[in-house]
Protein backbone atom coordinates (compact mmCIF):
# COMPACT_ATOMS: atom_id res chain seq x y z
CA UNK A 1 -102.34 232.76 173.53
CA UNK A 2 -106.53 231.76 174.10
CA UNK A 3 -106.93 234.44 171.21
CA UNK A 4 -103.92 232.46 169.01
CA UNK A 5 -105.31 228.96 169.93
CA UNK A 6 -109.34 229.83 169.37
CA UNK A 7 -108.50 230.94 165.81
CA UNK A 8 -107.22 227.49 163.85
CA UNK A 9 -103.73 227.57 162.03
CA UNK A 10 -105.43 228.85 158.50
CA UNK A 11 -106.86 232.23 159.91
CA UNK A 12 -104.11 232.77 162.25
CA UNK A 13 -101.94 232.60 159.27
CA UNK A 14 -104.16 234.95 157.47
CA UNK A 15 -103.98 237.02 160.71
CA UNK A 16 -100.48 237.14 161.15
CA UNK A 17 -99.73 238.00 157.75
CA UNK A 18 -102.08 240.97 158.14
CA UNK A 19 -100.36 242.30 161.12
CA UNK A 20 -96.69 241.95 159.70
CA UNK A 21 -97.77 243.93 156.66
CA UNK A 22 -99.27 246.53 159.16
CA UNK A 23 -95.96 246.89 161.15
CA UNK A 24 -93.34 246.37 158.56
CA UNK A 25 -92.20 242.91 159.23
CA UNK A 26 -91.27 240.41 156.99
CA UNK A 27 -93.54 237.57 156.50
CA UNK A 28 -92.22 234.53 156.95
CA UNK A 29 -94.45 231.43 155.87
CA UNK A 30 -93.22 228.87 158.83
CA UNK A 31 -93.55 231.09 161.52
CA UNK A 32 -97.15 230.92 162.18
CA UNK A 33 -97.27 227.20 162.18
CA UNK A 34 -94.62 227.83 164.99
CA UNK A 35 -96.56 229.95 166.97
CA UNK A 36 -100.01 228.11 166.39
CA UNK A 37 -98.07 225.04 167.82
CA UNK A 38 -95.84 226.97 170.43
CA UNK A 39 -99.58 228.20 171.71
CA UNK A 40 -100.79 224.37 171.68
CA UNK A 41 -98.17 223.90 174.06
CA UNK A 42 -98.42 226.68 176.86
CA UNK A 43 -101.10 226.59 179.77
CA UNK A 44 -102.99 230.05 180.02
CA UNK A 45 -102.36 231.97 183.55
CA UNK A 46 -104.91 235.19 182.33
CA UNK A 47 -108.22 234.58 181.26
CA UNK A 48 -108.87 236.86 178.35
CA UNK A 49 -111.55 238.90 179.58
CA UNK A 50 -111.81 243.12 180.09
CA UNK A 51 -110.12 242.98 183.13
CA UNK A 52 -106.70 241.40 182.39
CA UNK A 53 -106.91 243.83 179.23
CA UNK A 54 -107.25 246.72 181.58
CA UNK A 55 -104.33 245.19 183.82
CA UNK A 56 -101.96 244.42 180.94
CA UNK A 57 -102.76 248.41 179.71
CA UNK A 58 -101.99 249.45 183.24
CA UNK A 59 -98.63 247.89 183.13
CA UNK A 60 -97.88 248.73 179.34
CA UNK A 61 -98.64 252.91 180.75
CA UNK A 62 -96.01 252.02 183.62
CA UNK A 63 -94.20 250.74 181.92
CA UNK A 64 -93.96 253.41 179.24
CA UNK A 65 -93.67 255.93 182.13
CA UNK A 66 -90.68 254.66 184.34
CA UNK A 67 -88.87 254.60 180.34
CA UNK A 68 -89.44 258.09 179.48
CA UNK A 69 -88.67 259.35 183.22
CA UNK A 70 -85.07 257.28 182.91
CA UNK A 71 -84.65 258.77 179.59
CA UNK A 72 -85.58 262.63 181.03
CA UNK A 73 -82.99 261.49 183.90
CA UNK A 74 -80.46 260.44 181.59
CA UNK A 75 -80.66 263.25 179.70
CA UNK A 76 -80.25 265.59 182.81
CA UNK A 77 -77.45 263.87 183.65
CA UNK A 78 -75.48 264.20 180.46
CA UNK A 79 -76.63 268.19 180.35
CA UNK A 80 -74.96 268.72 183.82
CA UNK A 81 -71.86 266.36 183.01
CA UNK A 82 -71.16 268.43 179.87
CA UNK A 83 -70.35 272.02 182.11
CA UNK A 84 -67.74 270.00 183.63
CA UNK A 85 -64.52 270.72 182.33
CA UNK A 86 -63.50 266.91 182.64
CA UNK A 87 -66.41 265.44 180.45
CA UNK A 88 -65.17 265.67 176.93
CA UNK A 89 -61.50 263.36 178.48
CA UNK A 90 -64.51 261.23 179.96
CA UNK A 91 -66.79 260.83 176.78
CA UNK A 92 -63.42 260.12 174.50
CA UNK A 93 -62.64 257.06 176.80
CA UNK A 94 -63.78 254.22 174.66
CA UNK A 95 -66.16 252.42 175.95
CA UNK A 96 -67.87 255.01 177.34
CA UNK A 97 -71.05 257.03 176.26
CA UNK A 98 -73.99 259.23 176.73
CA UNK A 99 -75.15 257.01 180.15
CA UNK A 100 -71.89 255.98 181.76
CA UNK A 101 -69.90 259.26 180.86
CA UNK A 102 -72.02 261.33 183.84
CA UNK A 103 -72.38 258.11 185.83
CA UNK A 104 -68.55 257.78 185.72
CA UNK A 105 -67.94 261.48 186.57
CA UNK A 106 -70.39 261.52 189.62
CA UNK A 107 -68.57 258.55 191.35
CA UNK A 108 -65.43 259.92 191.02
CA UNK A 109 -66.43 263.74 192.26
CA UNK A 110 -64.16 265.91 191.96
CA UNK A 111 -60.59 265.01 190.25
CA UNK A 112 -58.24 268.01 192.55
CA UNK A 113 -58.80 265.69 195.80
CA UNK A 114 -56.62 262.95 194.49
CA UNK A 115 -53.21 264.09 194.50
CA UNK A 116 -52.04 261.30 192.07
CA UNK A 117 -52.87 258.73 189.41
CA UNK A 118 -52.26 255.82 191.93
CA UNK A 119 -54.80 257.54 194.38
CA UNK A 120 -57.24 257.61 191.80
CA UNK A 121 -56.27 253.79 191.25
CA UNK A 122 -56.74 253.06 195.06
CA UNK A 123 -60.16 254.86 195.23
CA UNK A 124 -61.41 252.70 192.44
CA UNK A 125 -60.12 249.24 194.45
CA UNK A 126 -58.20 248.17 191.10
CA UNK A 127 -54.91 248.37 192.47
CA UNK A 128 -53.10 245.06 193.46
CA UNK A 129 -53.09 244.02 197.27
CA UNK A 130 -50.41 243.80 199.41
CA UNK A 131 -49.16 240.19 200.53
CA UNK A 132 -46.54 240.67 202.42
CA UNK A 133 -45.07 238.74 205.61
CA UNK A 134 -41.53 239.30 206.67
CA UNK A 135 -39.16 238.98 203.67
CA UNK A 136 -42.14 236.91 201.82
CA UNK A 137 -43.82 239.11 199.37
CA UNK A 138 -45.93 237.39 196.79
CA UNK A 139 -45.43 238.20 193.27
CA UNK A 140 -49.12 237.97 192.15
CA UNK A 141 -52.33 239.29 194.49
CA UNK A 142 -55.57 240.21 193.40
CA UNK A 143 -57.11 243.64 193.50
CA UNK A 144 -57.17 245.05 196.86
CA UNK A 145 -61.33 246.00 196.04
CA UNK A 146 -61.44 248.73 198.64
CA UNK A 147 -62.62 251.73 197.45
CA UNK A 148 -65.63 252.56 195.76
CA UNK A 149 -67.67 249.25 194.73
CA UNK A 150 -69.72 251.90 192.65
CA UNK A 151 -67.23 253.59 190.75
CA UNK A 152 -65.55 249.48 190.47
CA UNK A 153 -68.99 248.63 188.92
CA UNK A 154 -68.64 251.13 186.60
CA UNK A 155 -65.54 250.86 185.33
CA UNK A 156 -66.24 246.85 184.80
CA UNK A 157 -69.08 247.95 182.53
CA UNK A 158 -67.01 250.40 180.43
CA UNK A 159 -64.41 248.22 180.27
CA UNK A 160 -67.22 245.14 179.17
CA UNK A 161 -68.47 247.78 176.47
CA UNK A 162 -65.64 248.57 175.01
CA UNK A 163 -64.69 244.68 174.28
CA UNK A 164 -67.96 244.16 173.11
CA UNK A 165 -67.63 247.07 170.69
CA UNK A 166 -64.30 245.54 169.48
CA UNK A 167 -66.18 242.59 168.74
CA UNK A 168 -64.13 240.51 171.29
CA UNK A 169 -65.54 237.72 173.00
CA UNK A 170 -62.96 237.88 175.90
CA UNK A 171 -62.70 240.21 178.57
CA UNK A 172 -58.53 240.30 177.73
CA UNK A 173 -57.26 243.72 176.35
């Protein structure tokens, strides 16, 4: 921002044009002016000195590192998933892929323990409540949510993908 500021709206144009061509962005001729007057605007909480560059590295490295051990994890995850004789059923399921396929499989365990499709249902907590008092029984209740939050959690955000891959804005089906 000091470094955007110090430089006047003519060479930071000059400047940013520079670095677009380097990186293989497209120049546009009103975003400078933007940022030169976006910059104008902000209050600087890092002086720009050697040792916020160092700290700002640091974190960049971290950064970098915590991304590529996820990725190794991921990658693990999927490689032990696919000796499972359920995964390719799992990884067909739309709205499912290379992260939430394995994820999906581990919170369910193993399939042989539930001895039906409505056990399976029950696990998950997505199988309607009971209301039920005497000879009142109510004809809509909510999800009874016991179970596995986890394997609930998951489900949501296969279900989430999937619309979104549809292009639907809704969460209907």
């Amino acid at each position: 921002m000091d470094c955007v500021r110090s430089l006047g709206l003519a060479a930071f144009t000059e400047r940013y044009q520079k670095w677009c061509k380097r990186h293989g962005y497209n120049f546009q001729p009103e975003k400078p002016a933007q940022i030169y007057s976006f910059s104008k605007e902000l209050i600087s909480v890092f002086t720009k000195d050697p040792v916020t560059k160092f700290l700002v590295k640091q974190a960049v490295e971290q950064l970098n590192t915590v991304s590529f051990t996820v990725e190794q994890l991921r990658l693990e995850m999927n490689r032990l998933a696919a000796q499972l004789p359920e995964y390719q059923v799992v990884m067909a399921m739309k709205g499912v892929g290379p992260s939430l396929g394995p994820q999906l499989m581990a919170e369910i365990c193993d399939l042989s323990r539930f001895s039906h499709r409505e056990a399976l249902t029950a696990f998950a907590g997505v199988d309607p409540g009971v209301n039920q008092s005497g000879t009142y029984e109510a004809r809509s209740v909510r999800t009874s949510k016991r179970g596995s939050p986890q394997l609930r959690k998951t489900l949501f955000i296969a279900f989430w993908t999937r619309n979104v891959q549809k292009g639907s804005r809704t969460m209907s089906t």
